[in-house]
PDB file of N, CA and C in Angstrom:
ATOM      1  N   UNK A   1    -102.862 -45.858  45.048  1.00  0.00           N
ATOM      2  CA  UNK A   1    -104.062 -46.669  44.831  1.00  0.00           C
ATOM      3  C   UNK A   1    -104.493 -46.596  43.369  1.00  0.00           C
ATOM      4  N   UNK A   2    -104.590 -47.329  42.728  1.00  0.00           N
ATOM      5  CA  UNK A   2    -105.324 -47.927  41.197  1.00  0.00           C
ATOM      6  C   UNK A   2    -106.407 -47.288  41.231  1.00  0.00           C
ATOM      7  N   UNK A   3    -107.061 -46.883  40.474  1.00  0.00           N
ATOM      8  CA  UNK A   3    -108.251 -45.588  39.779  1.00  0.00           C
ATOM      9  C   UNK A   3    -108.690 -46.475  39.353  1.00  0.00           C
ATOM     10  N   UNK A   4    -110.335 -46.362  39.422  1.00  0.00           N
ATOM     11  CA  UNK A   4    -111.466 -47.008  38.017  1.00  0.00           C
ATOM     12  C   UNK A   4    -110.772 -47.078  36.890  1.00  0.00           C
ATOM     13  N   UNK A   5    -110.459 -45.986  36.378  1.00  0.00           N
ATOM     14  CA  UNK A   5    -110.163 -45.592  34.881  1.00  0.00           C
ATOM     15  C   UNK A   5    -109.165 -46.843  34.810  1.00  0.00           C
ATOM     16  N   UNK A   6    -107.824 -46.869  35.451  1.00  0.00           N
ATOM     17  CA  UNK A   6    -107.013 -47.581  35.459  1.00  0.00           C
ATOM     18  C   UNK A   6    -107.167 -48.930  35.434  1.00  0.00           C
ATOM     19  N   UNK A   7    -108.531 -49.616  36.280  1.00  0.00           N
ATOM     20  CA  UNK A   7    -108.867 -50.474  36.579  1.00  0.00           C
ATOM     21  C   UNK A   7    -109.727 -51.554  35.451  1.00  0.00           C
ATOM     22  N   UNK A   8    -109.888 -50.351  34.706  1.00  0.00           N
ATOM     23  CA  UNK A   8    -110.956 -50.720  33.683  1.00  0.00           C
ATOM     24  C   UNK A   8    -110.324 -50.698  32.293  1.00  0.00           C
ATOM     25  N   UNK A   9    -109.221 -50.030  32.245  1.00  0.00           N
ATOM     26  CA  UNK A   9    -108.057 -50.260  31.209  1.00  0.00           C
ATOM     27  C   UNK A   9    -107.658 -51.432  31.119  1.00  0.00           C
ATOM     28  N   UNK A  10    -106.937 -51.645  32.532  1.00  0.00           N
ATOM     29  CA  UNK A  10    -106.717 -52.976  32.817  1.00  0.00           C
ATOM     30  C   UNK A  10    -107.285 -54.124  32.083  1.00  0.00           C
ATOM     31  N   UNK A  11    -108.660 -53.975  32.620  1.00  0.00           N
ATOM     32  CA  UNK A  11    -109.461 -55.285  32.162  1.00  0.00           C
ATOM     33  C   UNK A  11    -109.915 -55.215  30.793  1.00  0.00           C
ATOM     34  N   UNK A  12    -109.842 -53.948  29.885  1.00  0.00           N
ATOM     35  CA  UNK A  12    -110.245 -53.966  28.469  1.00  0.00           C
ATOM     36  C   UNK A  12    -108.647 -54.541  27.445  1.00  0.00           C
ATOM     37  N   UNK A  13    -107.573 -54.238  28.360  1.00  0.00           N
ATOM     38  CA  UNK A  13    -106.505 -54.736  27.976  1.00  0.00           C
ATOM     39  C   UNK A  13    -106.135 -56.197  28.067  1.00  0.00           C
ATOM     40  N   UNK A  14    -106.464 -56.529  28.850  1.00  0.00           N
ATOM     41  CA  UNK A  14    -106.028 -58.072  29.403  1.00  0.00           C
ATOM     42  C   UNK A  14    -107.410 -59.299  28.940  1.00  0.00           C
ATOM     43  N   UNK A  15    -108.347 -58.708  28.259  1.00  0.00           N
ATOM     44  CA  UNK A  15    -109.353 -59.778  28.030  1.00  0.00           C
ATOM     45  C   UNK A  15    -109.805 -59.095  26.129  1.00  0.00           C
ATOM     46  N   UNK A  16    -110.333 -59.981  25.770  1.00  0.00           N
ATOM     47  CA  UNK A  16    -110.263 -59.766  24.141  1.00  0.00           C
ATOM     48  C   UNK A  16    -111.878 -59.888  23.999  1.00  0.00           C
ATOM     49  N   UNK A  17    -112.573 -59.914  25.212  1.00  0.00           N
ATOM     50  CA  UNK A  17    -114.089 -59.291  25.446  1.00  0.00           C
ATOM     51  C   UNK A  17    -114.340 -58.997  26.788  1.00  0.00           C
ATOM     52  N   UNK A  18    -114.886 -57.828  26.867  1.00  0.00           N
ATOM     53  CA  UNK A  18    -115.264 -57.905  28.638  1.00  0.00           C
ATOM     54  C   UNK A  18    -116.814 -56.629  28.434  1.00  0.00           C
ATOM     55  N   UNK A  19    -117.748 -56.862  28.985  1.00  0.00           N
ATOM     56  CA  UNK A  19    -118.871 -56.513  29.500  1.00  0.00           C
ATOM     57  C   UNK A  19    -119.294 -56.185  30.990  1.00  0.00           C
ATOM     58  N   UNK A  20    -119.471 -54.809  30.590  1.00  0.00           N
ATOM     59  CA  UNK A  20    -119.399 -54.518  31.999  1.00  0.00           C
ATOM     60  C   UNK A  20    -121.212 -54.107  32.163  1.00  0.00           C
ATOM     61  N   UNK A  21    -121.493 -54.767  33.129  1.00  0.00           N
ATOM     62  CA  UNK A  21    -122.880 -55.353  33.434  1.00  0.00           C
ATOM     63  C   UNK A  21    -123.204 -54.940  34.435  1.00  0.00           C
ATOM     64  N   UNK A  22    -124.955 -54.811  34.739  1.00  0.00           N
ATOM     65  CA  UNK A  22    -125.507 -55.071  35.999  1.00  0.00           C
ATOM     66  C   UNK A  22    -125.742 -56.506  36.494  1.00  0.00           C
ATOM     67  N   UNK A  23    -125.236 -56.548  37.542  1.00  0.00           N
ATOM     68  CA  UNK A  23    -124.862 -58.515  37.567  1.00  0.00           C
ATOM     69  C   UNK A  23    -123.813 -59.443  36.775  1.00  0.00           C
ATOM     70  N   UNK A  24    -124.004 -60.586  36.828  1.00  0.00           N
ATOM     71  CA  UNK A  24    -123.190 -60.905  36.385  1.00  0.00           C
ATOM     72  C   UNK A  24    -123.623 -62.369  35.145  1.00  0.00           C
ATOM     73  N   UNK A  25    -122.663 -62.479  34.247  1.00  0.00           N
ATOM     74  CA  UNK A  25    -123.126 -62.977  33.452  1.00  0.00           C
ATOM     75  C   UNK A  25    -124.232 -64.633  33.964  1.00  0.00           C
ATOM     76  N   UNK A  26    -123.993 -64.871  34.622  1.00  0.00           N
ATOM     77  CA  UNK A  26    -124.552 -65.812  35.749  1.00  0.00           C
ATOM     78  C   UNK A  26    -126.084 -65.824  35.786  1.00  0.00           C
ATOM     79  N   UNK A  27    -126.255 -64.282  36.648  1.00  0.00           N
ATOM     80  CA  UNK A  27    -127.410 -63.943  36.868  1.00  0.00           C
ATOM     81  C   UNK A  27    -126.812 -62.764  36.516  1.00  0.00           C
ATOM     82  N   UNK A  28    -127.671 -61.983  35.421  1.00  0.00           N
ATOM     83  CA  UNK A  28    -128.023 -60.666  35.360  1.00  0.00           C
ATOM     84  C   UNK A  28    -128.883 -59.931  35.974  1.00  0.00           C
ATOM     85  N   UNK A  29    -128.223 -58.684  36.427  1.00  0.00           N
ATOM     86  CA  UNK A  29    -129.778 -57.795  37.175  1.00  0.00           C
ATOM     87  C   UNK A  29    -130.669 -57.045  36.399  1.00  0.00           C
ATOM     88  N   UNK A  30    -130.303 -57.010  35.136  1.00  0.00           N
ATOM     89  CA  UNK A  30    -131.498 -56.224  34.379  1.00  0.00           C
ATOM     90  C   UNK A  30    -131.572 -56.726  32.346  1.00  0.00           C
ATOM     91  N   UNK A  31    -132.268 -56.852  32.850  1.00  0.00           N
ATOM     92  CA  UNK A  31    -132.891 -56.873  30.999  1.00  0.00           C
ATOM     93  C   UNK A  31    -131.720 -56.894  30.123  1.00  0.00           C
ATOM     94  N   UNK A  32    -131.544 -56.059  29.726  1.00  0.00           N
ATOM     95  CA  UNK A  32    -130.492 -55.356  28.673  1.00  0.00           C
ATOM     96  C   UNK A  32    -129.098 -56.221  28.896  1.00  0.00           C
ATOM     97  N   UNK A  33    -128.392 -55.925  30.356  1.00  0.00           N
ATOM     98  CA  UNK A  33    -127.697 -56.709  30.490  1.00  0.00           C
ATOM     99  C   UNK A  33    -127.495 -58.085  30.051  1.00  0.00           C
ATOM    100  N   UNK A  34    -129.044 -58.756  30.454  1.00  0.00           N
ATOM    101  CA  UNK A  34    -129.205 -60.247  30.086  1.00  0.00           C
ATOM    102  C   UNK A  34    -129.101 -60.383  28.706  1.00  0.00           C
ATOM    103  N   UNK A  35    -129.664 -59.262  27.748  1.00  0.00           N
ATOM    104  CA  UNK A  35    -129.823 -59.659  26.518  1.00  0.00           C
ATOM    105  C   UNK A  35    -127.840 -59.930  25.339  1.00  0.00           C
ATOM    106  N   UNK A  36    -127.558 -59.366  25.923  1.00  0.00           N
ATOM    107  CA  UNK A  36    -125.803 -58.978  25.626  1.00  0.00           C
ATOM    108  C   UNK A  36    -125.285 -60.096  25.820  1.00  0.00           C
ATOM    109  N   UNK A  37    -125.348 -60.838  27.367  1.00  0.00           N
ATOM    110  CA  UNK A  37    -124.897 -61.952  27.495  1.00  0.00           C
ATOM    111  C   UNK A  37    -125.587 -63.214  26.731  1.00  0.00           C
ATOM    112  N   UNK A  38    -126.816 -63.280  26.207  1.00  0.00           N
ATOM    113  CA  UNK A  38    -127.496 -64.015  25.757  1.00  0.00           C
ATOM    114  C   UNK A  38    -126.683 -64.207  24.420  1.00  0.00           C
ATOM    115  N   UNK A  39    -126.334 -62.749  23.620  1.00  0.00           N
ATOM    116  CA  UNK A  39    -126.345 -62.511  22.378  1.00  0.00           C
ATOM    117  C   UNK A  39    -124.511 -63.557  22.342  1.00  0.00           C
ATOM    118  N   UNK A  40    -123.931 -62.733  22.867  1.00  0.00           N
ATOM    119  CA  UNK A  40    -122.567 -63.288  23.472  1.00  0.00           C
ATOM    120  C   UNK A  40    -122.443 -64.584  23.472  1.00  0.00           C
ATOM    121  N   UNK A  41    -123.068 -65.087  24.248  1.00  0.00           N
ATOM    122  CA  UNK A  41    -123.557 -67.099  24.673  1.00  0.00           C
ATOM    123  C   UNK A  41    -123.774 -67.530  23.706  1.00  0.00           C
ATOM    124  N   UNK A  42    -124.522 -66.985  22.782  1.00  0.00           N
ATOM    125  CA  UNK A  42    -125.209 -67.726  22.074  1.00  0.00           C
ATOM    126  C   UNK A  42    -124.731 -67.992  20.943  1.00  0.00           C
ATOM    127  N   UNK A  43    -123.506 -67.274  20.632  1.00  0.00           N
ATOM    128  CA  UNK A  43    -122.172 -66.678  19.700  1.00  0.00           C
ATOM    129  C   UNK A  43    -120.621 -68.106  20.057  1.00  0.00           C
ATOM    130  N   UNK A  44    -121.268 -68.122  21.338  1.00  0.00           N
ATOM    131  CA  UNK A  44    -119.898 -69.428  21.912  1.00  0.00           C
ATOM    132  C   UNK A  44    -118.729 -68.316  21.895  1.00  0.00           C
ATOM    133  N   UNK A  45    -118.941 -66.901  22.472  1.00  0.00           N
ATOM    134  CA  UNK A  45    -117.983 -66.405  22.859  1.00  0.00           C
ATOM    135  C   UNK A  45    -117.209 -65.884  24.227  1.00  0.00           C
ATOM    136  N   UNK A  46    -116.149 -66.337  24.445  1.00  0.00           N
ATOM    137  CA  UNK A  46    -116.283 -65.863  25.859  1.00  0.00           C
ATOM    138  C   UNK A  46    -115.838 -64.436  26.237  1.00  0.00           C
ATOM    139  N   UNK A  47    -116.061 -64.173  27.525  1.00  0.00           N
ATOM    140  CA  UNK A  47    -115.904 -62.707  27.809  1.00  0.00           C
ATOM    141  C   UNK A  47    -115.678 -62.550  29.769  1.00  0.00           C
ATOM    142  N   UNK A  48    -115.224 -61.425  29.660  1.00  0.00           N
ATOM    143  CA  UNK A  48    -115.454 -61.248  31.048  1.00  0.00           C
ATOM    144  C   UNK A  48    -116.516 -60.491  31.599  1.00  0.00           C
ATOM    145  N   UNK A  49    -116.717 -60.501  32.454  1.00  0.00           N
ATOM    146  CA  UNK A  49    -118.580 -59.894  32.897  1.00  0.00           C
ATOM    147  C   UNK A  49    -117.589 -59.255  34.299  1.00  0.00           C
ATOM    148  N   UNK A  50    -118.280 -57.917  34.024  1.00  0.00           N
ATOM    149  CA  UNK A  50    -117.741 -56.743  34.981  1.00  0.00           C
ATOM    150  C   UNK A  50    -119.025 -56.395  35.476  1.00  0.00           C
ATOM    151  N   UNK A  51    -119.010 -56.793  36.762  1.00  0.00           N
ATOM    152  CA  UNK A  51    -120.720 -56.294  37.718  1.00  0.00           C
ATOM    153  C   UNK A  51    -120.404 -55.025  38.446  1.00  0.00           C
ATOM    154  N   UNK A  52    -120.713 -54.035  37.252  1.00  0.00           N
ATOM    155  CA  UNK A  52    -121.180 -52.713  37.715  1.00  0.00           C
ATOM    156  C   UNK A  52    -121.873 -52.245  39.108  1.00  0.00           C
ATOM    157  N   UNK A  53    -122.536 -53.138  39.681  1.00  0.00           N
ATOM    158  CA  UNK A  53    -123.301 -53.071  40.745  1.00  0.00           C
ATOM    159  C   UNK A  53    -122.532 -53.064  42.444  1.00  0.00           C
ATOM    160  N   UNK A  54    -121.362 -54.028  41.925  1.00  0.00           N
ATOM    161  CA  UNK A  54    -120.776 -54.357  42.825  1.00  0.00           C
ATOM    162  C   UNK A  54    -119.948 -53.212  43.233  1.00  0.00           C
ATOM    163  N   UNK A  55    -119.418 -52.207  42.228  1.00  0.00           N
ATOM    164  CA  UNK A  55    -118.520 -50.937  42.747  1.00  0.00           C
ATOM    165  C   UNK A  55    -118.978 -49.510  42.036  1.00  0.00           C
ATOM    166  N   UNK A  56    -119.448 -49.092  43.070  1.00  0.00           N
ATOM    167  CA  UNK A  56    -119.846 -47.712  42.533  1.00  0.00           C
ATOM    168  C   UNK A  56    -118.737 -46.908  41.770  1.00  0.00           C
ATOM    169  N   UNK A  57    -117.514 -47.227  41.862  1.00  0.00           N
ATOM    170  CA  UNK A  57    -116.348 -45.965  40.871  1.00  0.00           C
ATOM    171  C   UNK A  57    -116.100 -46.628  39.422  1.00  0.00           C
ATOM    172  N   UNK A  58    -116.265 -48.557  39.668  1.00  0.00           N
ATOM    173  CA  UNK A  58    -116.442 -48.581  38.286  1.00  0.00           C
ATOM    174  C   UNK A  58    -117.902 -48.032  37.490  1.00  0.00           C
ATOM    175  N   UNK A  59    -119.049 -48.525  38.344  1.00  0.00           N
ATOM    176  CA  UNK A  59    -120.142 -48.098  37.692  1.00  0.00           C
ATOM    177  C   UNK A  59    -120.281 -46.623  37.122  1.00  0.00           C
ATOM    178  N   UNK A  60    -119.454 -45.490  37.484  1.00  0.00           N
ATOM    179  CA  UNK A  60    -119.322 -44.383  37.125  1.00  0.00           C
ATOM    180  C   UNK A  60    -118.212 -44.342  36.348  1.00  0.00           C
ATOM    181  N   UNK A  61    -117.101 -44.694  36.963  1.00  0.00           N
ATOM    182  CA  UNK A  61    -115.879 -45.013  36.103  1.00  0.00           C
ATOM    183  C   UNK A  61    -116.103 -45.420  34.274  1.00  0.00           C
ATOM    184  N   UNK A  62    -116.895 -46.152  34.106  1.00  0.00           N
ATOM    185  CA  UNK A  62    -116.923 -46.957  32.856  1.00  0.00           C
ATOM    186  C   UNK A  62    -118.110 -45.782  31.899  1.00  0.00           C
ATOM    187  N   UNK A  63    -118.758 -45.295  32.875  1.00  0.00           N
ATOM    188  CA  UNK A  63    -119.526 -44.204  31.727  1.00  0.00           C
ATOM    189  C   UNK A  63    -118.547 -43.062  31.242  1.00  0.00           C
ATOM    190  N   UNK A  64    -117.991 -43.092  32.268  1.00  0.00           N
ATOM    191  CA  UNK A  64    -116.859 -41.635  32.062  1.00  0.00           C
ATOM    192  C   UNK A  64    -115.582 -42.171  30.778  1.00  0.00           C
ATOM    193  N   UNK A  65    -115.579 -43.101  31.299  1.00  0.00           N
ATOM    194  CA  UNK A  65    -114.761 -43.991  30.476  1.00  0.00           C
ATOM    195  C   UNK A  65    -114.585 -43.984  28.915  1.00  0.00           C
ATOM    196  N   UNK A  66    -116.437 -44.591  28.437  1.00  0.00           N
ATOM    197  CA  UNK A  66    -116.276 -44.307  27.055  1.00  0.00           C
ATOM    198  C   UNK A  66    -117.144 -43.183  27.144  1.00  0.00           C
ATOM    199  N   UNK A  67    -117.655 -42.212  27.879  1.00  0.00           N
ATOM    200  CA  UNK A  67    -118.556 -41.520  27.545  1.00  0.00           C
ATOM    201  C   UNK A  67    -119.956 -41.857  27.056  1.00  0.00           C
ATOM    202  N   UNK A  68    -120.321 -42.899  27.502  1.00  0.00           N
ATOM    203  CA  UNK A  68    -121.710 -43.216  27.169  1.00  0.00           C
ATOM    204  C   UNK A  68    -122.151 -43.524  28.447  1.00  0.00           C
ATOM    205  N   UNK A  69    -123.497 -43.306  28.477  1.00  0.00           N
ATOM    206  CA  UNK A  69    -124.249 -43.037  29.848  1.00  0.00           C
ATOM    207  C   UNK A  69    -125.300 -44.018  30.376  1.00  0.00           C
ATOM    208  N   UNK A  70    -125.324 -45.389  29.500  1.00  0.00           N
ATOM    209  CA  UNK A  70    -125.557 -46.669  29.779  1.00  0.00           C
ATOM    210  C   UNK A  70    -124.454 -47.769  29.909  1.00  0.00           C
ATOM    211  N   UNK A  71    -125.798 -48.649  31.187  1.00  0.00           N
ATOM    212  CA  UNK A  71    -124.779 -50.086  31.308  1.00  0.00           C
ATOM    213  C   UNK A  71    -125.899 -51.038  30.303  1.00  0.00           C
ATOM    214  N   UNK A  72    -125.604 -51.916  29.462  1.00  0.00           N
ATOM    215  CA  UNK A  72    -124.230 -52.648  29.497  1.00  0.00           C
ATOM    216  C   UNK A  72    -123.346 -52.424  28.745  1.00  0.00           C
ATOM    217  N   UNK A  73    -122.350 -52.411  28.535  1.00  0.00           N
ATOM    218  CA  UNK A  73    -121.282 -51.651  27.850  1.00  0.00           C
ATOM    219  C   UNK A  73    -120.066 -53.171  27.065  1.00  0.00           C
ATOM    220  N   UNK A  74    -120.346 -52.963  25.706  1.00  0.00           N
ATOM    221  CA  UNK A  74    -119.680 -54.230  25.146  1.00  0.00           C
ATOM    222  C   UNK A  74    -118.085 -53.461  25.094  1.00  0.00           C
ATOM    223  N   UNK A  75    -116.837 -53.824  24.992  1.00  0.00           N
ATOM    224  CA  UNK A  75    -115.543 -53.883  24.430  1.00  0.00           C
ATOM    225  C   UNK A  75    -114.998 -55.155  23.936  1.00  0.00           C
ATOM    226  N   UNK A  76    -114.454 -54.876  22.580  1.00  0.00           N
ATOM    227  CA  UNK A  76    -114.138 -56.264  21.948  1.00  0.00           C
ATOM    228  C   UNK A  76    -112.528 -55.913  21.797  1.00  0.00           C
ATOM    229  N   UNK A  77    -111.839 -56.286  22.145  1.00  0.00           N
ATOM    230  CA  UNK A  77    -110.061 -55.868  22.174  1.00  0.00           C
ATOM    231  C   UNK A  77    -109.504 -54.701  21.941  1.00  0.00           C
ATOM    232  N   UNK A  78    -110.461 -53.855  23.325  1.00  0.00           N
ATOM    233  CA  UNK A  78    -110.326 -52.815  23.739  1.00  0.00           C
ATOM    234  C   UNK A  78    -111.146 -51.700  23.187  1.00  0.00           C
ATOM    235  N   UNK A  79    -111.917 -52.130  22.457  1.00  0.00           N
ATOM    236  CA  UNK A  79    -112.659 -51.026  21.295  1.00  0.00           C
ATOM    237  C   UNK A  79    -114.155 -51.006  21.716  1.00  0.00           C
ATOM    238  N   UNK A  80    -114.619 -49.917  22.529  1.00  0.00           N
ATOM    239  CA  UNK A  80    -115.777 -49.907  23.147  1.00  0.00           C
ATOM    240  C   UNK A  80    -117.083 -50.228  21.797  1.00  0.00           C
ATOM    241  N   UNK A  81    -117.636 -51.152  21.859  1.00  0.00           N
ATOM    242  CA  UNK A  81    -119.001 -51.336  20.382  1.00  0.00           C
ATOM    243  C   UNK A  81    -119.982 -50.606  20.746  1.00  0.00           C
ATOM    244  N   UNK A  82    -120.654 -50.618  21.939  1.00  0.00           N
ATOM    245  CA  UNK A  82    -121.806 -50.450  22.254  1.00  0.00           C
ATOM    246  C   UNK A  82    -122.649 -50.713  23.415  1.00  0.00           C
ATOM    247  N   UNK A  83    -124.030 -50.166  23.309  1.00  0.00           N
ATOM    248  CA  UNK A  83    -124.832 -50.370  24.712  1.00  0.00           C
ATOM    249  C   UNK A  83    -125.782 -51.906  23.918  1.00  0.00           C
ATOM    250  N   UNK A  84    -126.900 -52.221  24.841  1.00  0.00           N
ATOM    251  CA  UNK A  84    -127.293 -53.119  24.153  1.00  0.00           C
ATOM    252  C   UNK A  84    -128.086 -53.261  22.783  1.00  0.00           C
ATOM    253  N   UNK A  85    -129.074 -52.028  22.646  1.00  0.00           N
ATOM    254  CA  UNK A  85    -129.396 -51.771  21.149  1.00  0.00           C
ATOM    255  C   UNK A  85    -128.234 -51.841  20.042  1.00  0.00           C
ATOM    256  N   UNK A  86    -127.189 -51.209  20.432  1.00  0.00           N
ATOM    257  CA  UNK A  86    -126.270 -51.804  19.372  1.00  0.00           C
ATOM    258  C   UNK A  86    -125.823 -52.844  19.078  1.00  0.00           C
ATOM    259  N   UNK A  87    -125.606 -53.583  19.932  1.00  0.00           N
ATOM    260  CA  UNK A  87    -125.427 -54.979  20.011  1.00  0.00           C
ATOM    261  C   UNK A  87    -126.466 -55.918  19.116  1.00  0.00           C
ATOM    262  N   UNK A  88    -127.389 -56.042  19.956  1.00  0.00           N
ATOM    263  CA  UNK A  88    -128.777 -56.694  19.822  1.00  0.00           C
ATOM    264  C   UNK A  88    -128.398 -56.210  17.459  1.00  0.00           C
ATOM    265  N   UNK A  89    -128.463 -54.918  17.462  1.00  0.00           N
ATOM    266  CA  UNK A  89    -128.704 -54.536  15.906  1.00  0.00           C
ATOM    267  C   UNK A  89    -127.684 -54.842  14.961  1.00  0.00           C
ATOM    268  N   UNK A  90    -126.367 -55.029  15.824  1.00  0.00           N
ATOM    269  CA  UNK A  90    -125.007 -55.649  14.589  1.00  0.00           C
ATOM    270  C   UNK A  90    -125.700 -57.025  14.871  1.00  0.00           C
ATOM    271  N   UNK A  91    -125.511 -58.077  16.087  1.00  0.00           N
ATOM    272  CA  UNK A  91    -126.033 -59.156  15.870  1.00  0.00           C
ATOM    273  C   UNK A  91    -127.067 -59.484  14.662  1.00  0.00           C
ATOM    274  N   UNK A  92    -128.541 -58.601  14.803  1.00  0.00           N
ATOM    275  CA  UNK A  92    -129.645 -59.236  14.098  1.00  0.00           C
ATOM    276  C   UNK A  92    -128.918 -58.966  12.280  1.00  0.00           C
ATOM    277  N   UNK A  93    -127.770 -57.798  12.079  1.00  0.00           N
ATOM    278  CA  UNK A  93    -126.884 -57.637  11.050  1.00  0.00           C
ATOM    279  C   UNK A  93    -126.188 -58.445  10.438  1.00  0.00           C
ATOM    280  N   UNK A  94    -125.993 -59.501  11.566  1.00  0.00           N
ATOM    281  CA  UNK A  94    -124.460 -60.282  11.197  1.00  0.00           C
ATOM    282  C   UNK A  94    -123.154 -59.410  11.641  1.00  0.00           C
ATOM    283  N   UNK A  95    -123.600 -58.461  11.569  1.00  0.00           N
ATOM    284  CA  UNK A  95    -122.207 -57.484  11.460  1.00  0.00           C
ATOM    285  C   UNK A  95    -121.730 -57.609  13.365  1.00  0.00           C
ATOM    286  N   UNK A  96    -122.106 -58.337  14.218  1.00  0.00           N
ATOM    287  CA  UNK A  96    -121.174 -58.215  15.160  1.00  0.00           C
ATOM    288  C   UNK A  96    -120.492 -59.967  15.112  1.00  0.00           C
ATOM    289  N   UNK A  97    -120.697 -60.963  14.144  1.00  0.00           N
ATOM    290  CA  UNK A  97    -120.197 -62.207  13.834  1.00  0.00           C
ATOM    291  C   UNK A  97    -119.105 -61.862  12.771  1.00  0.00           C
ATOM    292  N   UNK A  98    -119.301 -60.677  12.335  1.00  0.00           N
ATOM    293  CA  UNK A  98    -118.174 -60.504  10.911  1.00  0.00           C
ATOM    294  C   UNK A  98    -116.812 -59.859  11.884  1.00  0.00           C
ATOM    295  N   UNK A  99    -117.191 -58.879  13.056  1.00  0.00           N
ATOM    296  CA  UNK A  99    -116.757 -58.240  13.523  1.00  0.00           C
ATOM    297  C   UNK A  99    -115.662 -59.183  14.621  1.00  0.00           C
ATOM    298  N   UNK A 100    -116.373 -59.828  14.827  1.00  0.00           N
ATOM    299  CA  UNK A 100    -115.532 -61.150  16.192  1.00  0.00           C
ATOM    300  C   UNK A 100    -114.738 -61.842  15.138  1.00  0.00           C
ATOM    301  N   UNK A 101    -115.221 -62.349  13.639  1.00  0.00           N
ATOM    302  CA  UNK A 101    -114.795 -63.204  13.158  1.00  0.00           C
ATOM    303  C   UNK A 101    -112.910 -61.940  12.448  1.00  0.00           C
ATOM    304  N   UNK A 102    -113.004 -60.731  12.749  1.00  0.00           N
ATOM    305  CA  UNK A 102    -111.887 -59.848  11.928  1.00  0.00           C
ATOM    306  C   UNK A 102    -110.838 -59.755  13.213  1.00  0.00           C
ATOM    307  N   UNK A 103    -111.094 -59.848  14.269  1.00  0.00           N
ATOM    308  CA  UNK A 103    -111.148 -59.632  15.397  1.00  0.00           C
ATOM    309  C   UNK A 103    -110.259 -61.017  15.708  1.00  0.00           C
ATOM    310  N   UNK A 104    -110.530 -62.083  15.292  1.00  0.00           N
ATOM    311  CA  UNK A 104    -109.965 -63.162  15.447  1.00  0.00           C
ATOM    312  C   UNK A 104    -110.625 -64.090  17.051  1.00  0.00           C
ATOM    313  N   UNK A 105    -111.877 -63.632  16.954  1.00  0.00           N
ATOM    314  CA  UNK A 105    -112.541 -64.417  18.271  1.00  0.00           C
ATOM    315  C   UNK A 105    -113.226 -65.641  17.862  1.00  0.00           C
ATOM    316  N   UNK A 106    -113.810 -65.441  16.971  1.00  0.00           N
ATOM    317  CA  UNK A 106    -114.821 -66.679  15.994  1.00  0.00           C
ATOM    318  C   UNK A 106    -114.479 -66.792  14.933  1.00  0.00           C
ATOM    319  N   UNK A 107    -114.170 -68.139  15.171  1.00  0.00           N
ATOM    320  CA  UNK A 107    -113.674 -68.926  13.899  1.00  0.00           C
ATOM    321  C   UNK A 107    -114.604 -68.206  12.343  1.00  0.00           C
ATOM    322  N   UNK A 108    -113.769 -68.690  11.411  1.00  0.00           N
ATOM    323  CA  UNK A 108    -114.441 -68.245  10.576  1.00  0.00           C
ATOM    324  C   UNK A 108    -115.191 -69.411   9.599  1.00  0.00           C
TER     325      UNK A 108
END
């Protein structure tokens, strides 16, 4: 049987953004979450939205994972960035548009 860990490799491997969330990018279940996807959207980038809610071994899985002890949890081609204060603070930086744009997600 496939492990969180494994599961979540998986999906940081196979997608060149994925967010792993409470809810889903759709409907978010909490704040923070929403704000990531907002920041994301609003960027015209796409991503995959991992609803933490839905499986308790990823929802534990993914803290253990990168070792950080909040959801929402950004990875940009495989490279864990951040919870949403970080996000939200490269955005208001520029520095997460310089970062997508090195990254080869957004045009330059």
């Amino acid at each position: 049987m496939i492990t969180a860990q494994e599961r979540i490799q998986a999906d940081i491997t196979a997608n060149a953004v994925v967010v792993y969330m409470k809810g889903t990018a759709e409907t978010p279940q909490c704040g923070f979450s929403a704000i990531v996807v907002q920041i994301l959207t609003s960027l015209g980038v796409p991503f995959k939205d991992v609803n933490v809610l839905a499986d308790h071994e990823v929802r534990q899985g993914i803290k253990d994972f990168s070792n950080w002890p909040t959801i929402p949890q950004l990875y940009i081609q495989g490279e864990f960035i951040g919870g949403c204060d970080i996000v939200r603070e490269m955005h208001q930086a520029g520095e997460l548009q310089e970062f997508l744009k090195e990254k080869g997600i957004l045009a330059v």
